[in-house]
PDB file of N, CA and C in Angstrom:
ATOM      1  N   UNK A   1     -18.309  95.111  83.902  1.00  0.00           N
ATOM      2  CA  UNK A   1     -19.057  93.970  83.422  1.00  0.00           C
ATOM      3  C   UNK A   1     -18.884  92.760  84.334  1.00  0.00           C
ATOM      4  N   UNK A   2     -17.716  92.614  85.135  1.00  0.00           N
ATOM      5  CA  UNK A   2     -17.416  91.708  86.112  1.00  0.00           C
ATOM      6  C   UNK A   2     -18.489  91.178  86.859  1.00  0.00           C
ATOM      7  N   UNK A   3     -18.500  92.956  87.598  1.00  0.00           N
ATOM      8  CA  UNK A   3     -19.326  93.337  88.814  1.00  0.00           C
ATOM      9  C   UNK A   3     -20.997  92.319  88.545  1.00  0.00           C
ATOM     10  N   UNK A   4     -21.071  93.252  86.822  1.00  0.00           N
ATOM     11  CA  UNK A   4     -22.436  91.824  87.129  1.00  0.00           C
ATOM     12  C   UNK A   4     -22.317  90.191  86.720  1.00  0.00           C
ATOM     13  N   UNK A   5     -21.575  89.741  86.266  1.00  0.00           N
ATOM     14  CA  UNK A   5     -21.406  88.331  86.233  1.00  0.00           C
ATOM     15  C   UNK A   5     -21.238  88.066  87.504  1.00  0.00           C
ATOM     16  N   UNK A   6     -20.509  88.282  88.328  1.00  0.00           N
ATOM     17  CA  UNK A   6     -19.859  87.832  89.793  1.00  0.00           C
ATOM     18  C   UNK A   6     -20.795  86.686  90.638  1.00  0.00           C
ATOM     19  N   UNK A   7     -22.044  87.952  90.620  1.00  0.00           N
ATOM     20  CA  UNK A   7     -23.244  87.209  91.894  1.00  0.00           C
ATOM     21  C   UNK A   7     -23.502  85.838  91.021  1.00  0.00           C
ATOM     22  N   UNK A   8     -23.913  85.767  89.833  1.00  0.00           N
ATOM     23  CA  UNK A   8     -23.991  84.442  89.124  1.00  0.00           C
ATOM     24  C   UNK A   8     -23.260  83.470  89.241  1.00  0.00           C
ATOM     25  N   UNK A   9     -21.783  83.540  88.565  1.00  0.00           N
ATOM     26  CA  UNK A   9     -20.911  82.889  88.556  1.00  0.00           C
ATOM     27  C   UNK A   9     -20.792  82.026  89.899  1.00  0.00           C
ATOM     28  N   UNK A  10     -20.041  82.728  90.831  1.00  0.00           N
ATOM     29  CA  UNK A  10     -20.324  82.747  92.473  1.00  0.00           C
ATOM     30  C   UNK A  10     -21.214  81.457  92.662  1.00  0.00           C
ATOM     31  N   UNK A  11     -22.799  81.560  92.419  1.00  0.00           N
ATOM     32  CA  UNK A  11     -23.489  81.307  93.127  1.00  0.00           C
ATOM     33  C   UNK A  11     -23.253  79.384  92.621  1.00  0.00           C
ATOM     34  N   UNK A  12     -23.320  79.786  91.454  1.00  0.00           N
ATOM     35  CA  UNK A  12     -23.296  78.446  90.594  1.00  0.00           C
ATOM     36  C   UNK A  12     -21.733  77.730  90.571  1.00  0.00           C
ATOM     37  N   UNK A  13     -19.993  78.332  91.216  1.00  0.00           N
ATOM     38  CA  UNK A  13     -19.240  77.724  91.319  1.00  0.00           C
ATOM     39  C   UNK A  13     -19.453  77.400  92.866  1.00  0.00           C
ATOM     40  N   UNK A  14     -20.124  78.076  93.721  1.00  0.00           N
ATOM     41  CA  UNK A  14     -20.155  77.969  95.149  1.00  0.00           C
ATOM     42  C   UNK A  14     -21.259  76.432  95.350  1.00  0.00           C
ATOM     43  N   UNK A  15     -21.784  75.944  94.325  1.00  0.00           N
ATOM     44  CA  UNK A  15     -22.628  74.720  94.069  1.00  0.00           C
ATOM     45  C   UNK A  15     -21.647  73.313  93.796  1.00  0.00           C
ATOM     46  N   UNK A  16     -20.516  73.233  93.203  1.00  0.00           N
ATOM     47  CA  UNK A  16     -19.652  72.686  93.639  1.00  0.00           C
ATOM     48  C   UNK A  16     -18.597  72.650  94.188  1.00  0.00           C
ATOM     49  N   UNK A  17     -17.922  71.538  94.602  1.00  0.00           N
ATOM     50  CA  UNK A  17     -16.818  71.069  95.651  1.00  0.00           C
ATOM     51  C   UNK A  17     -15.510  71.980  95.232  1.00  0.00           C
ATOM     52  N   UNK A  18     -14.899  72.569  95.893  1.00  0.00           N
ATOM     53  CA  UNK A  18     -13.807  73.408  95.866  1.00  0.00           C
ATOM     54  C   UNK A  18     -12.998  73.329  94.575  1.00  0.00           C
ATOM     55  N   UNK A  19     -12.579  72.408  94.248  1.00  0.00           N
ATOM     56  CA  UNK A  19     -11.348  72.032  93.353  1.00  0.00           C
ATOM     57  C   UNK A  19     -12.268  71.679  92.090  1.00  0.00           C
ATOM     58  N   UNK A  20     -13.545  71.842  91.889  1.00  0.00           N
ATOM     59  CA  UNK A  20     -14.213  71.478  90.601  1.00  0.00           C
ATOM     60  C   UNK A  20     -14.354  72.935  90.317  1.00  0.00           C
ATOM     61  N   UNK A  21     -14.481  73.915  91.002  1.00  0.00           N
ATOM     62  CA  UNK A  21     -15.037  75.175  90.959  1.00  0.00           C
ATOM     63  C   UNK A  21     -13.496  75.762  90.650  1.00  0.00           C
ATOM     64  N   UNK A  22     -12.764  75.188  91.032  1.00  0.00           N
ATOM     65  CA  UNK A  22     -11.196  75.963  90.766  1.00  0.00           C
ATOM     66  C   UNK A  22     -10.813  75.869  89.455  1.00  0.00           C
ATOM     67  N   UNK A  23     -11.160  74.577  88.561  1.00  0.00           N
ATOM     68  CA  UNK A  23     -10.384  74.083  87.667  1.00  0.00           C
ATOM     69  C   UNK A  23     -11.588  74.416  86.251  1.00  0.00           C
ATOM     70  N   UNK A  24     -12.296  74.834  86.551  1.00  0.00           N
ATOM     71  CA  UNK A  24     -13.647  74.956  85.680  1.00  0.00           C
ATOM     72  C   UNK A  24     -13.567  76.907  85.711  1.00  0.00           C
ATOM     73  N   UNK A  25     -13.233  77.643  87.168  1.00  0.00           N
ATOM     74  CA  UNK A  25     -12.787  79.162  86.770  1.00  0.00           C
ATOM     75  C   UNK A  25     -11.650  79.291  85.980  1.00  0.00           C
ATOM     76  N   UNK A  26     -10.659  78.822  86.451  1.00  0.00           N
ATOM     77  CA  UNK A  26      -9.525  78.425  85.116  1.00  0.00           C
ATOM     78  C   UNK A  26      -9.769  78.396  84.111  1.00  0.00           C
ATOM     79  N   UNK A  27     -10.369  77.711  83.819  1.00  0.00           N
ATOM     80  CA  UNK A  27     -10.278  76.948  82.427  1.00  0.00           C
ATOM     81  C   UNK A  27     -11.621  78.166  81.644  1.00  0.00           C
ATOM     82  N   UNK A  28     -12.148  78.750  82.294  1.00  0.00           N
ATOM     83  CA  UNK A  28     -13.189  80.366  82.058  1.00  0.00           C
ATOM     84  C   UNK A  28     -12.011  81.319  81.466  1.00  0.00           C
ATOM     85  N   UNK A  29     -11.073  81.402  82.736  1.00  0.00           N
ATOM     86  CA  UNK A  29     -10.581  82.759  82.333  1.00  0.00           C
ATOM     87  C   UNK A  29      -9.846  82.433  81.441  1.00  0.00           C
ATOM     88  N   UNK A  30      -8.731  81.207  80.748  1.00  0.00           N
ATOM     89  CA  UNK A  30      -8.160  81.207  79.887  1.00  0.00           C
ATOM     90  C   UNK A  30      -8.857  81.165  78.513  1.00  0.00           C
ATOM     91  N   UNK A  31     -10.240  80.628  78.275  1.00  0.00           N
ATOM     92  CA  UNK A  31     -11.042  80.892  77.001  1.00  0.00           C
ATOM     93  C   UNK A  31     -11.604  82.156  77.173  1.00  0.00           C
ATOM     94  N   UNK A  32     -11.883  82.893  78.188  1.00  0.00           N
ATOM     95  CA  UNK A  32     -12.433  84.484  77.749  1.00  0.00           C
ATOM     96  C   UNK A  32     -11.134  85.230  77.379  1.00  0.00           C
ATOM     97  N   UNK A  33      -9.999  84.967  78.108  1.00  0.00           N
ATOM     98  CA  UNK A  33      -9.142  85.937  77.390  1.00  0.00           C
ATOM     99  C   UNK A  33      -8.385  85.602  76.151  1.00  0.00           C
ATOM    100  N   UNK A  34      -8.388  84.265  75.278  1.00  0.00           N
ATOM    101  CA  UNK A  34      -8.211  83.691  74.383  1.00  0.00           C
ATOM    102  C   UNK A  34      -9.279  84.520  73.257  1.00  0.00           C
ATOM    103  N   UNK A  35     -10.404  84.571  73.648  1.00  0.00           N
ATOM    104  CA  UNK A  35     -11.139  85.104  72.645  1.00  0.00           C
ATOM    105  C   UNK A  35     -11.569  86.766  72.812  1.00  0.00           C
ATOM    106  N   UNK A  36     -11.011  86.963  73.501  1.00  0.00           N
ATOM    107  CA  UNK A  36     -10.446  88.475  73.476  1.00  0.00           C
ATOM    108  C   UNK A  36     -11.786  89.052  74.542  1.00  0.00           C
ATOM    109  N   UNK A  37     -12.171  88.427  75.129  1.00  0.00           N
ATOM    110  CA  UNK A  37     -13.718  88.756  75.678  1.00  0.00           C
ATOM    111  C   UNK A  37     -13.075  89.153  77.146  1.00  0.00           C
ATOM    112  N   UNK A  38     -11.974  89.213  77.887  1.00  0.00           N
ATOM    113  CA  UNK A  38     -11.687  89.509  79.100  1.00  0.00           C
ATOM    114  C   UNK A  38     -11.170  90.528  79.228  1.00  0.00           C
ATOM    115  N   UNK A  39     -10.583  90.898  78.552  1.00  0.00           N
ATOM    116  CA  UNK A  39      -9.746  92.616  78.280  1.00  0.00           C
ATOM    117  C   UNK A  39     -11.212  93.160  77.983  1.00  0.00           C
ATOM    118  N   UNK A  40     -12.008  93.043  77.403  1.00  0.00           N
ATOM    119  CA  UNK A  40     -12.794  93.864  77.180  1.00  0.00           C
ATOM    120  C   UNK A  40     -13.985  93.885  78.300  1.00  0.00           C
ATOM    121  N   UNK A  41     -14.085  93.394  79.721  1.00  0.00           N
ATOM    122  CA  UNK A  41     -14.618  92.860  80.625  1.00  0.00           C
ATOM    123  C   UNK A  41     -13.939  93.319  81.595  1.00  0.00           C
ATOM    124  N   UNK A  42     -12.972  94.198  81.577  1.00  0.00           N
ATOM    125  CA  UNK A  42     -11.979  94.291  82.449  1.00  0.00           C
ATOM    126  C   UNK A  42     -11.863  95.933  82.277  1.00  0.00           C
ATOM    127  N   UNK A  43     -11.284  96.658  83.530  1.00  0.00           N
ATOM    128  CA  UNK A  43     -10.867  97.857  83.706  1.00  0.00           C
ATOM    129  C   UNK A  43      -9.161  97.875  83.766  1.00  0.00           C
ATOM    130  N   UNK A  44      -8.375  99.071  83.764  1.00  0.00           N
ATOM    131  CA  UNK A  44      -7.222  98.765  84.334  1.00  0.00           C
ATOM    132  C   UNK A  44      -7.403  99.486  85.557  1.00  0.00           C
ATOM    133  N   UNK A  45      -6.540  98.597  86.701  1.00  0.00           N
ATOM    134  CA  UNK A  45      -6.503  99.251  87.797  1.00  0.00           C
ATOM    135  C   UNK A  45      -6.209 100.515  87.889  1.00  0.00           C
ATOM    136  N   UNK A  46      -5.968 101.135  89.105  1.00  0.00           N
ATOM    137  CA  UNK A  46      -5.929 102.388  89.327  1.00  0.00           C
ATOM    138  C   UNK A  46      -4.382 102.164  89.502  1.00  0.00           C
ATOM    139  N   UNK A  47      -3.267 103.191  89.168  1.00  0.00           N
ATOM    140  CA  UNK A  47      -1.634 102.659  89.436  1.00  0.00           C
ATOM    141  C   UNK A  47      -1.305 103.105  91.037  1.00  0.00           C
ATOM    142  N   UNK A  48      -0.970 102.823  91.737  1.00  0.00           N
ATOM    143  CA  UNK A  48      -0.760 102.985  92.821  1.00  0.00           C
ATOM    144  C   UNK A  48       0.939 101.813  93.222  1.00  0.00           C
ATOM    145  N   UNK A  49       2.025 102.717  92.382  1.00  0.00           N
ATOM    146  CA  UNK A  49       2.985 101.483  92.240  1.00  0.00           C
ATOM    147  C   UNK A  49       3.846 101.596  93.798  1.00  0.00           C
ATOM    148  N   UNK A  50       4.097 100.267  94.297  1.00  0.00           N
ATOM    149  CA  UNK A  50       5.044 100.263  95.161  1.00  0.00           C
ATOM    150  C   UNK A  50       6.316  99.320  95.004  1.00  0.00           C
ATOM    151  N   UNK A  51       7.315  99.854  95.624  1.00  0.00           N
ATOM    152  CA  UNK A  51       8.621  99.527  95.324  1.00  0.00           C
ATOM    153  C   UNK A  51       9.339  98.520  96.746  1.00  0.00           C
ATOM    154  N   UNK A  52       9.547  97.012  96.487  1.00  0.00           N
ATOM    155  CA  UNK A  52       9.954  96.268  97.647  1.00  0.00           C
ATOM    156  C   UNK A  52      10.825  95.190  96.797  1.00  0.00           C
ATOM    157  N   UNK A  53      12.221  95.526  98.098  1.00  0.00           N
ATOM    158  CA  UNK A  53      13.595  94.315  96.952  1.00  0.00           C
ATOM    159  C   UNK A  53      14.056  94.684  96.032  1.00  0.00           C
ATOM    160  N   UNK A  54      14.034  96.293  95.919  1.00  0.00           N
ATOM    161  CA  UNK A  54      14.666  96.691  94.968  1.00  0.00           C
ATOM    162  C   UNK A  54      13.767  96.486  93.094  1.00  0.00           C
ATOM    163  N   UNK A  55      12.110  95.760  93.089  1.00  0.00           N
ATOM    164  CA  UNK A  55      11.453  96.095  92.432  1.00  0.00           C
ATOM    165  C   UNK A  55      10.041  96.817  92.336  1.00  0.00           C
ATOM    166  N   UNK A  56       9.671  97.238  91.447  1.00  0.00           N
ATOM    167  CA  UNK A  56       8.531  98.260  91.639  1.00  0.00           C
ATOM    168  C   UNK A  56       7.760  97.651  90.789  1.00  0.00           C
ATOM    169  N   UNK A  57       6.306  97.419  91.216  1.00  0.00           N
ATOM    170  CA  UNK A  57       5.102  96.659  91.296  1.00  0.00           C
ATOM    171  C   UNK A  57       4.352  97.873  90.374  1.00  0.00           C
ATOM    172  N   UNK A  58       3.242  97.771  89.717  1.00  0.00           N
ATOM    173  CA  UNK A  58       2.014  98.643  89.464  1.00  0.00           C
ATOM    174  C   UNK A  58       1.202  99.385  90.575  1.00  0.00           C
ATOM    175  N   UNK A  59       0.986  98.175  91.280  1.00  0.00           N
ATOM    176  CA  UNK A  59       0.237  98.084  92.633  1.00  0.00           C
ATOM    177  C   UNK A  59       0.138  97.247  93.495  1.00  0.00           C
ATOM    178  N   UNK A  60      -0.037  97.121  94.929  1.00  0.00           N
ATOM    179  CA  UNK A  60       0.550  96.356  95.646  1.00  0.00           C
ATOM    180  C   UNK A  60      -0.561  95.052  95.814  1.00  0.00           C
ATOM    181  N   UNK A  61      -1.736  94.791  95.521  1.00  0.00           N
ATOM    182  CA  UNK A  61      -2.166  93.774  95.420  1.00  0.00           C
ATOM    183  C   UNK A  61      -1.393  92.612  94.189  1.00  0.00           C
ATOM    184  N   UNK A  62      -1.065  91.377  94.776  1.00  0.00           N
ATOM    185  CA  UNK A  62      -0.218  90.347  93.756  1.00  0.00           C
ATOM    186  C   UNK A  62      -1.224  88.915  94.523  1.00  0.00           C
ATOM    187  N   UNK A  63      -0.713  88.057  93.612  1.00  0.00           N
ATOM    188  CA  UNK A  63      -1.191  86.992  93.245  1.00  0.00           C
ATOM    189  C   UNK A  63      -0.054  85.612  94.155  1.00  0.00           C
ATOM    190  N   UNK A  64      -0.564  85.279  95.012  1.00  0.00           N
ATOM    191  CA  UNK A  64       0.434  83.868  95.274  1.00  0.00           C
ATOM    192  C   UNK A  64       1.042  82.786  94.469  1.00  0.00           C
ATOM    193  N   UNK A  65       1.694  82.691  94.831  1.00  0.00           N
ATOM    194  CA  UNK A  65       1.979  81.018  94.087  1.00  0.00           C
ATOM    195  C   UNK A  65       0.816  79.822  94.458  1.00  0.00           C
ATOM    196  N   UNK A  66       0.723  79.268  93.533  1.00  0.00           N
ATOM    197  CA  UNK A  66      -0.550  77.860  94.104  1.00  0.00           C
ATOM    198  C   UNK A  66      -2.053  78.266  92.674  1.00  0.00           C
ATOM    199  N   UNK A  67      -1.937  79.359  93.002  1.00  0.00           N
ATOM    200  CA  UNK A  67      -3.881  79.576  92.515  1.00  0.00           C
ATOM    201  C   UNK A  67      -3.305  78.758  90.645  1.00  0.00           C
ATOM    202  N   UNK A  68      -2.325  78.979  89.796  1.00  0.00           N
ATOM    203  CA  UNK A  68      -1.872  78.080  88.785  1.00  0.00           C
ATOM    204  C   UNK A  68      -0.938  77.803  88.623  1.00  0.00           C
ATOM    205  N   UNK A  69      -0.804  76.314  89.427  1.00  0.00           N
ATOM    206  CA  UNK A  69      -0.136  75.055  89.241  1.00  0.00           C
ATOM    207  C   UNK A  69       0.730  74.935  88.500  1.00  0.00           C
ATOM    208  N   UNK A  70      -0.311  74.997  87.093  1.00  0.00           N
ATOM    209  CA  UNK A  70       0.398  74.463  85.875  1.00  0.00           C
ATOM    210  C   UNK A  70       0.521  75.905  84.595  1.00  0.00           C
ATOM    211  N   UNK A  71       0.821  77.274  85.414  1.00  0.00           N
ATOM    212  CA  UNK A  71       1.528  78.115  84.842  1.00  0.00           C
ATOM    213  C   UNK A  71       0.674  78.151  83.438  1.00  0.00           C
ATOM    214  N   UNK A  72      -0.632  78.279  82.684  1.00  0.00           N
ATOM    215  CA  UNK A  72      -1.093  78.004  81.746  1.00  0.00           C
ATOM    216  C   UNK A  72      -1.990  79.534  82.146  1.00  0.00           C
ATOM    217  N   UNK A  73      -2.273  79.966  82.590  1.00  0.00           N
ATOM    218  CA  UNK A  73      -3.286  81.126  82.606  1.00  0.00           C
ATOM    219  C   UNK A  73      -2.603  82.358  83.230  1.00  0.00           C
ATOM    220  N   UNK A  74      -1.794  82.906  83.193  1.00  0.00           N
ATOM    221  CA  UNK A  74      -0.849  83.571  84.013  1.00  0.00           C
ATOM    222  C   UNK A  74      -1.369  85.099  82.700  1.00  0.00           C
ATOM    223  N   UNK A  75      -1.527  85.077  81.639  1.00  0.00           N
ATOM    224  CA  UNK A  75      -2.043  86.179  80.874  1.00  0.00           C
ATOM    225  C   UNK A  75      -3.521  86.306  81.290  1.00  0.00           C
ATOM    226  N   UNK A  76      -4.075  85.236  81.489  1.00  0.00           N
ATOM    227  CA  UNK A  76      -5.781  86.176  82.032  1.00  0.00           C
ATOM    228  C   UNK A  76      -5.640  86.569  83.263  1.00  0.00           C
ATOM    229  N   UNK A  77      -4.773  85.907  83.949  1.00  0.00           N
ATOM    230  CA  UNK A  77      -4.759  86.739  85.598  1.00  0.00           C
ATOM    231  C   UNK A  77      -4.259  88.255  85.492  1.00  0.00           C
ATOM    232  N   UNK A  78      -3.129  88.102  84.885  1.00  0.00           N
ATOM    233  CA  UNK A  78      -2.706  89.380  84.371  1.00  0.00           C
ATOM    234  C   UNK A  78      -3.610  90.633  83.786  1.00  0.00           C
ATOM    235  N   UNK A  79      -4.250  90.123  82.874  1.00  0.00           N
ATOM    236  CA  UNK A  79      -5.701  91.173  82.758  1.00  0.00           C
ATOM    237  C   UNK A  79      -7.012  91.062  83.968  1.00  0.00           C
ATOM    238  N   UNK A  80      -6.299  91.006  85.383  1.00  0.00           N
ATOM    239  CA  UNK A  80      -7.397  90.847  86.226  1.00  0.00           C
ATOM    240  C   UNK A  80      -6.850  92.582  87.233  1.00  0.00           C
ATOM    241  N   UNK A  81      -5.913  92.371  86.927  1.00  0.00           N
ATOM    242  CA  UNK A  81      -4.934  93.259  87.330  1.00  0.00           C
ATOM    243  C   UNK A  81      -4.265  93.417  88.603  1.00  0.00           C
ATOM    244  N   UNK A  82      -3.741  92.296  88.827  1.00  0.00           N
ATOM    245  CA  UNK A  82      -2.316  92.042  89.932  1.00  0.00           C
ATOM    246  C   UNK A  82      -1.672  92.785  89.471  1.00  0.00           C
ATOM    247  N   UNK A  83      -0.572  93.571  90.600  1.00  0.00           N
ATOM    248  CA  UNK A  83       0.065  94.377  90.293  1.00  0.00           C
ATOM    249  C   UNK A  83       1.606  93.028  90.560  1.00  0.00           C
ATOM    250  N   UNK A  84       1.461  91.984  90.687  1.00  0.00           N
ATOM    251  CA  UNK A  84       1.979  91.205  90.399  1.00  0.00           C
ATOM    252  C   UNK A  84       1.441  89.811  90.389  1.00  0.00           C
ATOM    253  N   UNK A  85       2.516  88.171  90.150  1.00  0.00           N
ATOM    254  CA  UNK A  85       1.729  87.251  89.981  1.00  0.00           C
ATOM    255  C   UNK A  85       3.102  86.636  90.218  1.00  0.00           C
ATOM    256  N   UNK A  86       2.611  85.568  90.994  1.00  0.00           N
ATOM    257  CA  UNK A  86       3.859  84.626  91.767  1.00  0.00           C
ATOM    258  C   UNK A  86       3.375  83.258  90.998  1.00  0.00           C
ATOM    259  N   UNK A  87       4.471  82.752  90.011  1.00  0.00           N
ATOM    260  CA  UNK A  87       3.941  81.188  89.977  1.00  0.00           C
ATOM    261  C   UNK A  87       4.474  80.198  90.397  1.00  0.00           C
ATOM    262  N   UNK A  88       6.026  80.502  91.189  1.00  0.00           N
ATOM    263  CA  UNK A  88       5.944  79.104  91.996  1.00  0.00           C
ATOM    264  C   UNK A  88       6.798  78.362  91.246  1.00  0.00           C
ATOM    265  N   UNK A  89       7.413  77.186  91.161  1.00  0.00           N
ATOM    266  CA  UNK A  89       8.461  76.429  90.988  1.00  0.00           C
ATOM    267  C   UNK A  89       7.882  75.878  89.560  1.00  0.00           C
ATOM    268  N   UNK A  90       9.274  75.489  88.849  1.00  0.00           N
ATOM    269  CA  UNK A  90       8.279  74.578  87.603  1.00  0.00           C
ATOM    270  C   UNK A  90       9.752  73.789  88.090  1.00  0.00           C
ATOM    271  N   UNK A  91       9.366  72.441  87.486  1.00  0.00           N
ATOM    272  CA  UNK A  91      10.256  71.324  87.864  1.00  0.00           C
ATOM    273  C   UNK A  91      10.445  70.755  86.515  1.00  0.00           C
ATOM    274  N   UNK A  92      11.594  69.670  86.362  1.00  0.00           N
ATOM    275  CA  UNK A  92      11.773  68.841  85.110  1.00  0.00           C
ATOM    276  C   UNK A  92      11.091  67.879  84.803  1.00  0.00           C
ATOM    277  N   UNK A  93      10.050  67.486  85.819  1.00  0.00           N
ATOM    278  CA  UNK A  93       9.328  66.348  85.581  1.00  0.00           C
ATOM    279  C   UNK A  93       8.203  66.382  86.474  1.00  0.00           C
ATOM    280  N   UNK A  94       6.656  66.365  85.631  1.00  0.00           N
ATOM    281  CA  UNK A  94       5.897  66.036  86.664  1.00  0.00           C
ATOM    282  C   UNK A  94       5.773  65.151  88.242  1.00  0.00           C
ATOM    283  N   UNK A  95       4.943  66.326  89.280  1.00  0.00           N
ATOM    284  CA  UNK A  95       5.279  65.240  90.400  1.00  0.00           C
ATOM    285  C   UNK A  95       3.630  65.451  91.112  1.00  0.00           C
ATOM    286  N   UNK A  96       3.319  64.168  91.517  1.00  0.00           N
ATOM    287  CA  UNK A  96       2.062  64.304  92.311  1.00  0.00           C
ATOM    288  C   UNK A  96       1.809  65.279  93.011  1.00  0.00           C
ATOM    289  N   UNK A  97       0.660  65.735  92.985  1.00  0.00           N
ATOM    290  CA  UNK A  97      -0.111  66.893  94.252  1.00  0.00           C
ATOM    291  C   UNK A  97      -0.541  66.109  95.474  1.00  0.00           C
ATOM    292  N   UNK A  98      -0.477  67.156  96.401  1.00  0.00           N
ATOM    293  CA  UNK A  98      -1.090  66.902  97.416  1.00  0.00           C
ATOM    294  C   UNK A  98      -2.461  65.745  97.792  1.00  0.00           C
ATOM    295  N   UNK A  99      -2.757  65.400  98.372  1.00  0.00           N
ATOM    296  CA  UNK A  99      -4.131  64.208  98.168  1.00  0.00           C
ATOM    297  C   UNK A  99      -5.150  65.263  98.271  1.00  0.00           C
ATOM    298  N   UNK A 100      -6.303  64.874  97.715  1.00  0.00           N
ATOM    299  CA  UNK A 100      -7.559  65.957  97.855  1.00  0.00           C
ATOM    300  C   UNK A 100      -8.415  65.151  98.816  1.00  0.00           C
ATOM    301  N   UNK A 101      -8.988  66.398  99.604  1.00  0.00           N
ATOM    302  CA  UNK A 101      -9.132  68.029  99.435  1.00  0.00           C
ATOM    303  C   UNK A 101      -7.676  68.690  99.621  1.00  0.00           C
ATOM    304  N   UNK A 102      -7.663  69.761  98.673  1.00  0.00           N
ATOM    305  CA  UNK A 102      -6.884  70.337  99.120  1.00  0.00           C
ATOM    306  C   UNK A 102      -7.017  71.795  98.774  1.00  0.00           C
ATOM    307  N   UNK A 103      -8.237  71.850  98.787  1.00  0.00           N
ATOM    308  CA  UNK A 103      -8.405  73.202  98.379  1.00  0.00           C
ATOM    309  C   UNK A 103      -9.858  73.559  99.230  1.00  0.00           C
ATOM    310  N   UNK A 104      -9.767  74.524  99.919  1.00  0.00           N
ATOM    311  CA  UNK A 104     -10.817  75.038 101.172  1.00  0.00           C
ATOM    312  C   UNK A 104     -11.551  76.493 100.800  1.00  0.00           C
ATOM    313  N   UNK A 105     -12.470  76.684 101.124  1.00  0.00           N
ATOM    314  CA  UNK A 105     -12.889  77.384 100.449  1.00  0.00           C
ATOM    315  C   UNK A 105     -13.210  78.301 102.224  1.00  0.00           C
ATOM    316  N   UNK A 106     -13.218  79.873 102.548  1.00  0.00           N
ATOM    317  CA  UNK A 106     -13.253  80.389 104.044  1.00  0.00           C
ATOM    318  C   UNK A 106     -14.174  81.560 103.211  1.00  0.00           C
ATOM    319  N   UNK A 107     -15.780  81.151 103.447  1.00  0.00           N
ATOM    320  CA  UNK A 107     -16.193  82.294 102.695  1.00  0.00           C
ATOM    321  C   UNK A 107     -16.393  83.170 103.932  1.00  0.00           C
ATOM    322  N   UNK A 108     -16.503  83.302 105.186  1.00  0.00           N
ATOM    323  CA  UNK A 108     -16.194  84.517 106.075  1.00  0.00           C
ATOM    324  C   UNK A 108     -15.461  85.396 105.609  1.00  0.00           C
ATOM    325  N   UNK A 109     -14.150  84.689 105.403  1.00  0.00           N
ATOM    326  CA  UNK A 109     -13.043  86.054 104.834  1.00  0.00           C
ATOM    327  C   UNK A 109     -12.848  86.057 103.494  1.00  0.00           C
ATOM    328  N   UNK A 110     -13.873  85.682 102.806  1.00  0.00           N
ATOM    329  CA  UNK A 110     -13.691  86.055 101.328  1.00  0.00           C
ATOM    330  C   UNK A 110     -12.271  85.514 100.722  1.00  0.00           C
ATOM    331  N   UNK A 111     -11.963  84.302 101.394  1.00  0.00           N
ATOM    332  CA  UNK A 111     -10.469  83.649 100.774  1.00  0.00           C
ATOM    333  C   UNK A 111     -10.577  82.107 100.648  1.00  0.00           C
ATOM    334  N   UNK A 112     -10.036  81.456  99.806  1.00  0.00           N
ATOM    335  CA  UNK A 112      -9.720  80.061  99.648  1.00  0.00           C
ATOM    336  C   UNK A 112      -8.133  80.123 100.110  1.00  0.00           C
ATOM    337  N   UNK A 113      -7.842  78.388 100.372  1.00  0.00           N
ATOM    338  CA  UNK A 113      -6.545  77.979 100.538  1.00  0.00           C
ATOM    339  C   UNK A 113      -6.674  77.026  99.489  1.00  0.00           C
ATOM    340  N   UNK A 114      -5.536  77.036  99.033  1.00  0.00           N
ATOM    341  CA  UNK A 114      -4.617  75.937  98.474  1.00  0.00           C
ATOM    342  C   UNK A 114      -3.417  75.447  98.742  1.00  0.00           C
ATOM    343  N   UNK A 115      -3.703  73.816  99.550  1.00  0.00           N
ATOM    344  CA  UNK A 115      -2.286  73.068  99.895  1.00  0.00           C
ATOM    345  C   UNK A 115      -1.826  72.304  98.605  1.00  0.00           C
TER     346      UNK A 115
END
C-alpha cells in the first residue's frame, strides 16, 4: 500500500522546503501508526539477520541517529522495518539546534542529510 502512496506523498512533500517536509512526514507516521493504519500499510521485512559487536540485528538495513531528534516516533519507524534504529543522545535539558537549513535534501542519491 506504501508503494502506491509514495509517488503522491513524494511529489507534494518534495513541494516544500526540506525541514517542513521532515516535520509534517513525522508527524504522518506517528498519527498513522497511532491509529493503527501503518501496521496495516506495512509488510514485514524479509529476516536476513546479521550479527556486529556482539549483537544480532533482524536485518542489516538501520536507521541513523538525527532523522528523530526528539525520540517521539521511534514505534512507527519501527513498523517501517529497520532492522535497527539509532536515536542518539537525550540530554537533561533542552539545547538549541543547529541554525537552519539544516536539512538537505540529494535527490540523485535518493538521500537527505541532517546537521
Amino acid at each position: 500500500m506504501l508503494n502506491l502512496l509514495y509517488p503522491a506523498a513524494r511529489a507534494v512533500l518534495f513541494r516544500l522546503d526540506a525541514e517542513r517536509a521532515h516535520h509534517l512526514s513525522m508527524a504522518g507516521l506517528r498519527k498513522t501508526e497511532k491509529l493503527g493504519l501503518l501496521k496495516s500499510m506495512t509488510t514485514e521485512p524479509e529476516s536476513k539477520p546479521v550479527t556486529f559487536a556482539g549483537l544480532t540485528f533482524p536485518n542489516p538495513i538501520g536507521l541513523a541517529a538525527g532523522l528523530d531528534k526528539e525520540a517521539n516516533t521511534i514505534d512507527a519507524l519501527g513498523l517501517l522495518g529497520f532492522g535497527h534504529i539509532e536515536v542518539g543522545t537525550l540530554t537533561p535539558k533542552p539545547q538549541d539546534g543547529n541554525e537552519a537549513p539544516r536539512l538537505f535534501r540529494l535527490p540523485q542519491y535518493l538521500s537527505l542529510i541532517h546537521i
